[in-house]
Protein backbone atom coordinates (compact mmCIF):
# COMPACT_ATOMS: atom_id res chain seq x y z
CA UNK A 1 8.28 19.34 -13.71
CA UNK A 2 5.89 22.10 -14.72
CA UNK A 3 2.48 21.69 -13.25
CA UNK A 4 -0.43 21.34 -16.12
CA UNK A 5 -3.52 23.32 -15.74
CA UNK A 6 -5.98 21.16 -13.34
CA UNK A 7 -9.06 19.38 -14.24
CA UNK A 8 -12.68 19.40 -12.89
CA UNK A 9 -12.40 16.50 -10.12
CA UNK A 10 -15.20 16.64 -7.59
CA UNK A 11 -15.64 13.43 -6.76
CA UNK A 12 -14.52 10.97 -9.30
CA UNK A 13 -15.79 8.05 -9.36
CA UNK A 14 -13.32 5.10 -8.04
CA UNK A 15 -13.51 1.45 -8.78
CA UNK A 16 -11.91 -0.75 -6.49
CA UNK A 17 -10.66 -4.31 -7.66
CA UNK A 18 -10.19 -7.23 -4.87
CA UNK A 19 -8.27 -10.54 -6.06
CA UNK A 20 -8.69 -12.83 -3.81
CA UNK A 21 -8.13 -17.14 -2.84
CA UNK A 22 -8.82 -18.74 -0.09
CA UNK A 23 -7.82 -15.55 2.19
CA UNK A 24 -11.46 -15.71 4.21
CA UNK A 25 -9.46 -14.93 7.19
CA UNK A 26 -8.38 -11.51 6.02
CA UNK A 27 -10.53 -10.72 3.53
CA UNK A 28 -13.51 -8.66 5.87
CA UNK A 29 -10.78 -6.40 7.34
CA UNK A 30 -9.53 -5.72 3.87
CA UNK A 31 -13.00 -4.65 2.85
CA UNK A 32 -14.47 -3.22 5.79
CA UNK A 33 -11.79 -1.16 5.37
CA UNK A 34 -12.75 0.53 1.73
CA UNK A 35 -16.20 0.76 2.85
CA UNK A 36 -14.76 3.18 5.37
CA UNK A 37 -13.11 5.00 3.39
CA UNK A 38 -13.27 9.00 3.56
CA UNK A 39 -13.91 9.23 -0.15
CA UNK A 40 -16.84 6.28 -1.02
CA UNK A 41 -15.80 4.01 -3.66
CA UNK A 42 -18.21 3.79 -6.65
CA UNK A 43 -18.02 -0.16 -6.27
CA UNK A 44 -15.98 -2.93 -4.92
CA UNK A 45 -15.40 -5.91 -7.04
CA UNK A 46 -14.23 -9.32 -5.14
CA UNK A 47 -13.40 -11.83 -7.75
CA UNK A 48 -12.85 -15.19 -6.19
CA UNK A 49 -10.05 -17.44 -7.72
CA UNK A 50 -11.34 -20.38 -6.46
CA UNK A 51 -11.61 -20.14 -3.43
CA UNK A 52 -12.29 -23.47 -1.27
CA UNK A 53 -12.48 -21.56 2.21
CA UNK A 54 -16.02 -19.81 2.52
CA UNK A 55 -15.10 -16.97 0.80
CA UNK A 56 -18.04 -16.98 -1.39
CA UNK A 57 -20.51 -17.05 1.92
CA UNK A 58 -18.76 -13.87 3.48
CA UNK A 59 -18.93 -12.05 0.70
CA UNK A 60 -23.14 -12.64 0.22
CA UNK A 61 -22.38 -10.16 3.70
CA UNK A 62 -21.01 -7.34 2.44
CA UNK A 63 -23.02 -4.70 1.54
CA UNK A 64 -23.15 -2.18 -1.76
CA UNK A 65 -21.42 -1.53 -3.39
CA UNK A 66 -19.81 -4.57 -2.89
CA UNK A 67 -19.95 -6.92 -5.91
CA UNK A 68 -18.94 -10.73 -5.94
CA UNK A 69 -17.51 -12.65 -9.53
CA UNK A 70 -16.49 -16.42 -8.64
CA UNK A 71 -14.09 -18.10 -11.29
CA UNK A 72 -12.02 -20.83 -11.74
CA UNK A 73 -8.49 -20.57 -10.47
CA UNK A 74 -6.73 -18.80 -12.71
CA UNK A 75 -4.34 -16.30 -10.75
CA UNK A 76 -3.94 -13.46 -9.60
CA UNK A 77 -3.01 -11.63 -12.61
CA UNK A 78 -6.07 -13.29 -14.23
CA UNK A 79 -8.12 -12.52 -11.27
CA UNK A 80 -7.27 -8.60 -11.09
CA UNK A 81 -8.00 -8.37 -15.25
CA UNK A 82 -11.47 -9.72 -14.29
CA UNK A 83 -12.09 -7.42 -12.25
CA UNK A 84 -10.75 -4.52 -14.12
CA UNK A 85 -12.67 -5.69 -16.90
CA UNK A 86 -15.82 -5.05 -15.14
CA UNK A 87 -15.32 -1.94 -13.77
CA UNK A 88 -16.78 0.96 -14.26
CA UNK A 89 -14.83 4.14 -12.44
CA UNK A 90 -12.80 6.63 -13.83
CA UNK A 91 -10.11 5.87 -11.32
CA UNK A 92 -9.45 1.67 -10.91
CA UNK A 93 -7.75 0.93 -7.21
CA UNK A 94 -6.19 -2.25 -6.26
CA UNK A 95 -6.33 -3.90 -2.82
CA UNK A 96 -5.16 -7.81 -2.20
CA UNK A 97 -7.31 -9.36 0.49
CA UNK A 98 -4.79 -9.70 2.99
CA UNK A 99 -4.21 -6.04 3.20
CA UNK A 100 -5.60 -3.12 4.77
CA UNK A 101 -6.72 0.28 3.35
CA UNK A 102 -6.12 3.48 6.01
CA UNK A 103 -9.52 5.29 5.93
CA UNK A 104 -7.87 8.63 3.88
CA UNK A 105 -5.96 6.72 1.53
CA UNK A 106 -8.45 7.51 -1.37
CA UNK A 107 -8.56 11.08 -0.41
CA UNK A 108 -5.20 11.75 0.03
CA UNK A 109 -4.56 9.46 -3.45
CA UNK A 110 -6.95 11.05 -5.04
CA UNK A 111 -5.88 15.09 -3.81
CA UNK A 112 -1.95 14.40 -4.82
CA UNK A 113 -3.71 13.27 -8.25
CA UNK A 114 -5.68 16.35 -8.93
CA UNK A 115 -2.67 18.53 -7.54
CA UNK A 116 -0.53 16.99 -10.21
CA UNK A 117 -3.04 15.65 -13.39
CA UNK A 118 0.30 15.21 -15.50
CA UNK A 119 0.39 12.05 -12.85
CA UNK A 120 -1.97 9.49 -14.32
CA UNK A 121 -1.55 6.91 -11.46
CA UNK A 122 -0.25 7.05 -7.66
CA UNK A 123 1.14 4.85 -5.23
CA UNK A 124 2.21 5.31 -1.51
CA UNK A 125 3.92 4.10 1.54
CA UNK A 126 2.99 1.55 3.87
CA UNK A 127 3.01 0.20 7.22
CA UNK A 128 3.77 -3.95 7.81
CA UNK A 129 1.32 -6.00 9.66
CA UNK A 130 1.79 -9.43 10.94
CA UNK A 131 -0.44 -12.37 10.39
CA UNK A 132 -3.03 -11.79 13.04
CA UNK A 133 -2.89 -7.21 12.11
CA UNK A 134 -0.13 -6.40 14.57
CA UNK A 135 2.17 -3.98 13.76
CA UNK A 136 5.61 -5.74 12.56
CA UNK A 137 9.07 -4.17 12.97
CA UNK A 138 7.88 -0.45 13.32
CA UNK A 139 9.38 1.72 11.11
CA UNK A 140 9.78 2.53 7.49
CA UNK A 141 7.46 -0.30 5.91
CA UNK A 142 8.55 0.30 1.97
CA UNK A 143 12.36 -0.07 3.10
CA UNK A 144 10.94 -3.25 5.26
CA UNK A 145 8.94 -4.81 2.07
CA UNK A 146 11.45 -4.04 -1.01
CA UNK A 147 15.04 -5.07 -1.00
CA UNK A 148 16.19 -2.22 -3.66
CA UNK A 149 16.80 0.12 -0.42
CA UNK A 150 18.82 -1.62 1.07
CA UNK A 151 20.57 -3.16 -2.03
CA UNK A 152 21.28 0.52 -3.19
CA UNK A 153 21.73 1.50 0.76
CA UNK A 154 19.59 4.61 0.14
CA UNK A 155 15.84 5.25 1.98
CA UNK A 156 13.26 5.22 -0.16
CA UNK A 157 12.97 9.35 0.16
CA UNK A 158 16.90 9.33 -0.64
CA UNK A 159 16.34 7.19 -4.03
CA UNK A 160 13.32 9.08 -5.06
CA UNK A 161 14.64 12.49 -4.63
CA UNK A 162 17.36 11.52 -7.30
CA UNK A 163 14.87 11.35 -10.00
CA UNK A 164 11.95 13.02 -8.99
CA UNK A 165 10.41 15.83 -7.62
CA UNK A 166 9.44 16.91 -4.13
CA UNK A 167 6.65 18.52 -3.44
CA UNK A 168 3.85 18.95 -0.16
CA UNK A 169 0.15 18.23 -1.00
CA UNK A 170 -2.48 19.45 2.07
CA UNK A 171 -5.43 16.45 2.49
CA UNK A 172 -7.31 14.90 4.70
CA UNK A 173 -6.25 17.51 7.49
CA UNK A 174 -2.78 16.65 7.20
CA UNK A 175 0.12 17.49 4.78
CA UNK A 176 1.40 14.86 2.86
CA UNK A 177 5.18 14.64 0.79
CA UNK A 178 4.78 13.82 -2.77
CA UNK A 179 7.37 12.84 -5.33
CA UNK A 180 6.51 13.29 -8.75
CA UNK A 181 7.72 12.09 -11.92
CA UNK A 182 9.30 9.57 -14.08
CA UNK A 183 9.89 6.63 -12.15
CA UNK A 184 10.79 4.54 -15.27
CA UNK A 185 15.05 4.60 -14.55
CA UNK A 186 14.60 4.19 -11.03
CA UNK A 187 12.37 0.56 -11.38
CA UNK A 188 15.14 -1.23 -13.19
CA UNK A 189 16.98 -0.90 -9.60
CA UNK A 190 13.91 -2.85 -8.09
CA UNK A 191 9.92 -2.72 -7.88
CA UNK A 192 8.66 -0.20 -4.52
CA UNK A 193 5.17 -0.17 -5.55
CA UNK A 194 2.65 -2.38 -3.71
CA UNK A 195 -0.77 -3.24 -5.95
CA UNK A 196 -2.46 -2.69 -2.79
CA UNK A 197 -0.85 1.49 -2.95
CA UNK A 198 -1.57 1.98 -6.64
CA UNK A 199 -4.62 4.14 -8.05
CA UNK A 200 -4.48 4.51 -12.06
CA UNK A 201 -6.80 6.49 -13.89
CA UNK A 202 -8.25 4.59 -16.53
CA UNK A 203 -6.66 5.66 -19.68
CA UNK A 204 -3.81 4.12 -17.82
CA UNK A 205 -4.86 0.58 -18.48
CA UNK A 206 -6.34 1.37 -21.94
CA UNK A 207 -3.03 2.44 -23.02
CA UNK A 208 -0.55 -0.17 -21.31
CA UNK A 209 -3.28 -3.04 -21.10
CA UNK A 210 -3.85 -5.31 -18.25
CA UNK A 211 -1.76 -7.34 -16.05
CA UNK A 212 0.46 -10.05 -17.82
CA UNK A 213 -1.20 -13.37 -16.87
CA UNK A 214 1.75 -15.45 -17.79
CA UNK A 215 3.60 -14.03 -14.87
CA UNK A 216 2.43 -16.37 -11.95
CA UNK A 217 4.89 -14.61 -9.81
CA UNK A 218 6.78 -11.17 -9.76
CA UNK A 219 3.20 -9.55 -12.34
CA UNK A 220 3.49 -6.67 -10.24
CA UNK A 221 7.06 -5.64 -10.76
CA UNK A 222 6.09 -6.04 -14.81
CA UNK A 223 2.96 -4.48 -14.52
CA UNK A 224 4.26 -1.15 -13.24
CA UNK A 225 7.39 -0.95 -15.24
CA UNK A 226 5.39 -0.85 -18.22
CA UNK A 227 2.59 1.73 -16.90
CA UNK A 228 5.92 3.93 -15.53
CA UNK A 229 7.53 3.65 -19.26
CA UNK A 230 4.36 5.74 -20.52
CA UNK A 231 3.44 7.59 -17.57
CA UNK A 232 5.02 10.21 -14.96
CA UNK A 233 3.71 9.10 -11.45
CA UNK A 234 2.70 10.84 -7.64
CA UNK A 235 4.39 8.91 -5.22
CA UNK A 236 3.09 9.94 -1.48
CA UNK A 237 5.24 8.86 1.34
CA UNK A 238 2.42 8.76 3.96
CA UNK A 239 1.71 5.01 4.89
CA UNK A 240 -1.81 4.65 3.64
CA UNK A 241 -1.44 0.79 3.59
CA UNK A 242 -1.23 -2.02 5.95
CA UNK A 243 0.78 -4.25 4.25
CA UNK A 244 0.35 -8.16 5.74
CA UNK A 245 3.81 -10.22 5.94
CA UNK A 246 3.98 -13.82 7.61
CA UNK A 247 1.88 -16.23 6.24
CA UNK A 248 2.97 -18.96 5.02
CA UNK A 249 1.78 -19.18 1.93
CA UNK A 250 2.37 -15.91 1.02
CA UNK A 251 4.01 -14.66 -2.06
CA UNK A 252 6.89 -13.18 -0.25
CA UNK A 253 7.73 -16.65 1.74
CA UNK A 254 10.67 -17.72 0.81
CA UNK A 255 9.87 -20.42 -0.75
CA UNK A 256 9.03 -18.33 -3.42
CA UNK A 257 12.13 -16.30 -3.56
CA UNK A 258 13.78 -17.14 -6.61
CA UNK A 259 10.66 -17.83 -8.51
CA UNK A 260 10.19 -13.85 -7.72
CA UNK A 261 14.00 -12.60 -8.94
CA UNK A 262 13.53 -14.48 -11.96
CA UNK A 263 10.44 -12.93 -12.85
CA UNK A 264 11.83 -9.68 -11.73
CA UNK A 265 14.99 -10.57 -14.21
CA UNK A 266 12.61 -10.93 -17.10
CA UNK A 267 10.68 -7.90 -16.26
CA UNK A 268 13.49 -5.43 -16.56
CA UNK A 269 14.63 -7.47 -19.93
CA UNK A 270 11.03 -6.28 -21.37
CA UNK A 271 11.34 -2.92 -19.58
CA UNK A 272 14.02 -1.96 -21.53
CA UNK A 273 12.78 -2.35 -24.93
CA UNK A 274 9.08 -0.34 -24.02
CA UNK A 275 11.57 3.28 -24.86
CA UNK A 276 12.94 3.26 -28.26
CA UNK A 277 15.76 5.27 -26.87
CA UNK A 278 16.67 4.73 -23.65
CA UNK A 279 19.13 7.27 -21.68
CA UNK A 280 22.68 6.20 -20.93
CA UNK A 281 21.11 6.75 -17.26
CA UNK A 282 18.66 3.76 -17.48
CA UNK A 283 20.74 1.40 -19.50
CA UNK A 284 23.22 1.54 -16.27
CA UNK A 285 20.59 1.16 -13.73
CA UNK A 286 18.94 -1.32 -16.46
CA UNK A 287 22.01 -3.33 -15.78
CA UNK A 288 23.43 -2.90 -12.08
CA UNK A 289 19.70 -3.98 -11.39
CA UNK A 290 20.39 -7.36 -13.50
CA UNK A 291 23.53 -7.72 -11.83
CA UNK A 292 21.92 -6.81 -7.72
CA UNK A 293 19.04 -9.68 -8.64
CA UNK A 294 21.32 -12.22 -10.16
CA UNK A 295 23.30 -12.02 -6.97
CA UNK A 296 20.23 -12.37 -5.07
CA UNK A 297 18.76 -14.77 -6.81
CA UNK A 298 22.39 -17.11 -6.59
CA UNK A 299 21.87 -16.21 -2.42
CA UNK A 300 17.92 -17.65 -2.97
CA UNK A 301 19.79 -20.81 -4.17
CA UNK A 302 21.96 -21.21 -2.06
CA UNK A 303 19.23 -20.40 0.78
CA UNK A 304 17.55 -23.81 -0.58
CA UNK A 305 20.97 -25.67 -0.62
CA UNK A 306 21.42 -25.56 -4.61
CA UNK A 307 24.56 -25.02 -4.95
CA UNK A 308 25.42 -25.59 -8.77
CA UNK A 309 22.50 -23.03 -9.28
CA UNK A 310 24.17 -20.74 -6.48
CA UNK A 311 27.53 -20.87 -8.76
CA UNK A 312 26.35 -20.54 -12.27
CA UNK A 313 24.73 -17.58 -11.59
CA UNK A 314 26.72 -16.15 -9.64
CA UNK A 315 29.24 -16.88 -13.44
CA UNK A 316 26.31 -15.44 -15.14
CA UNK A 317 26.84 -12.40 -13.15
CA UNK A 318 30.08 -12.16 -13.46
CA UNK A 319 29.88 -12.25 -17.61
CA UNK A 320 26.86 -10.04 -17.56
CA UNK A 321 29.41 -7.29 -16.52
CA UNK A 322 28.96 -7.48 -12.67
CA UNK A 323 32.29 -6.42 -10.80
CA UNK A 324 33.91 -9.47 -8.72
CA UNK A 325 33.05 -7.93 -5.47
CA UNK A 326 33.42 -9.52 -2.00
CA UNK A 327 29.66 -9.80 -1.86
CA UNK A 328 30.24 -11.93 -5.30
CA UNK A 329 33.25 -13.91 -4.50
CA UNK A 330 31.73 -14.55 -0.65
CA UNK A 331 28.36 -16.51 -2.37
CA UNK A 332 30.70 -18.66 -5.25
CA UNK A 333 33.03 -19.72 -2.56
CA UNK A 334 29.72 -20.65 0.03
CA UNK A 335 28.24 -22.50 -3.20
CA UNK A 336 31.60 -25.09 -3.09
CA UNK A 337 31.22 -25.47 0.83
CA UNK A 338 29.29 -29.17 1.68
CA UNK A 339 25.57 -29.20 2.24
CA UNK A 340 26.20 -29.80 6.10
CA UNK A 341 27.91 -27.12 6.40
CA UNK A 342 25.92 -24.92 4.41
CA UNK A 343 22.62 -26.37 6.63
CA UNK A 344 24.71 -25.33 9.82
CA UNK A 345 25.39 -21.49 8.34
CA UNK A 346 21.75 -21.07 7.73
CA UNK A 347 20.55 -22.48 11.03
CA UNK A 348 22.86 -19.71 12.60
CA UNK A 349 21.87 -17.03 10.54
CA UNK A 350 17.92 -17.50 11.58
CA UNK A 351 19.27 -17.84 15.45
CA UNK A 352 20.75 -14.56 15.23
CA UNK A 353 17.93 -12.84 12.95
CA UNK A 354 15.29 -14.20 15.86
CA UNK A 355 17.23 -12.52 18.94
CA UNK A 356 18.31 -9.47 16.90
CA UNK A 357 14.07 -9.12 16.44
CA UNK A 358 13.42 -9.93 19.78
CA UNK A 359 15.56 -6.80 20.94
């Protein structure tokens, strides 16, 4: 990709955007740690989603340019769009208040952005944190937080490189590998951006609009699609986030599990239709992505001892166009075994999964 002329950019100004309910536990580390960031944030806007926890006193600690909007719960999705709403930097940044910011991450953001301005937004890597901020399962956090890696059995510098560019960017005393491009083809595989990585220059949002607040779960993976459609992207591999896994109300618990692969299913049905020509190219990963998350999504069931949900998608699959693989054939055949049995398969599986952790 040819590299366009670059723009003034001393010091733009940055607005970052803090969601948050009932995370008082987590939220001071998630904004102590933009207030010490290398490059200052213009402000920091908290909205509370109604919060029942003391969120609202901790906040009336933070200093400025911290800024604190209370509303009724809404969402997330409804909860970010305040926030966006009301800010006023060039650049907005997300964070979710269970996460943690590395102090360079707006610097290093901010230099891959000016290195490449035909990149309108950025994401980046990540490291995963445990409940209480300990380091969990060292090692290559995005591969550790997305399932499209390992689905596609490629690391996340292996799947980018197919599509996008490689390049070194110098910041923050350090040099830093950025991919850049379109991401659009490679999302209907899976989502690999974090709302706590992304930075999006304004005109961003006024062009693809604001978070969908109908999706409860999986906004992200819709979100992003839809600003990747329009716009090429920096992608810098450095972990600049501490990404928090464990709780047990968390998103990614898996509780929520299939409520996320659906949401991811309709996401990619919309994705498709944002280009009025799409490439043979994304058509096919358009639909070996429907086919990877409706194979998931008939594990999810089974997971939660639904077994006539298990089957039928695993059908749907199977009419969709997915091949009868073993993978396939292996979850249709668990979805006819009796619930004791299937009880007695998962209790093993978290047995081993605990010891294989442990060493």
């Amino acid at each position: 990709m040819p590299r366009a002329a670059k723009p003034d950019f001393d010091e733009p100004a940055v607005s970052v955007i803090i969601p948050t309910c009932n995370r008082a536990a987590y939220l001071e580390a998630a904004v102590r740690s933009v207030l010490a960031q290398t490059h200052r944030p213009a402000e920091v806007i908290i909205v509370d989603d109604g919060s029942t926890d003391g969120t609202a006193e901790l906040c009336m600690s933070f200093p400025e340019p911290v800024q604190y909007i209370r509303q009724e719960n809404a969402g997330v999705s409804a909860a970010r769009n305040r926030g966006i709403r009301n800010a006023k930097g060039e650049y907005v940044a997300l964070l979710d208040s269970d996460d943690v910011w590395h102090a360079t991450k707006l610097e290093t953001q901010l230099a891959a952005l000016r290195e490449f301005p035909e990149a309108q937004w950025c994401t980046c890597a990540c490291n995963v944190i445990d409940d209480h901020g300990a380091p969990l399962r060292p090692g290559d956090g995005l591969r550790q937080v997305f399932p499209v890696f390992d689905s596609l059995g490629l690391s996340p510098e292996e799947l980018f490189q197919s599509r996008l560019e490689r390049f070194t960017v110098q910041a923050a005393a350090a040099a830093h590998t950025v991919f850049v491009g379109d991401a659009f083809e490679l999302l209907f595989h899976g989502n690999f951006v974090l709302p706590s990585a992304a930075v999006l220059h304004r005109r961003v949002i006024d062009r693809v609009g604001l978070f969908d607040e109908a999706f409860r779960k999986a906004e992200e993976t819709e979100f992003f699609h839809r600003v990747a459609a329009r716009f090429p992207t920096a992608m810098v591999m450095s972990p600049l986030v501490d990404y928090r896994m464990g709780q047990a109300d968390a998103l990614t618990s898996p509780s929520n599990t299939a409520a996320l692969i659906l949401g991811a299913l309709e996401s990619g049905r919309r994705a498709l239709a944002l280009r009025a020509n799409p490439t043979a190219a994304e058509r096919k990963a358009f639909e070996q992505g429907q086919h990877r998350l409706l194979l998931r999504l008939a594990y999810a069931y089974l997971s939660t001892l639904d077994r006539d949900a298990a089957r039928r998608t695993v059908v749907r699959a199977w009419e969709g166009g997915a091949a009868v693989s073993p993978r396939s054939v292996g979850l249709y055949a668990a979805s006819l075994l009796p619930v004791p049995v299937l009880r007695s398969l998962h209790k093993a599986k978290r047995l081993i999964t605990r010891r294989v952790r442990a060493h």
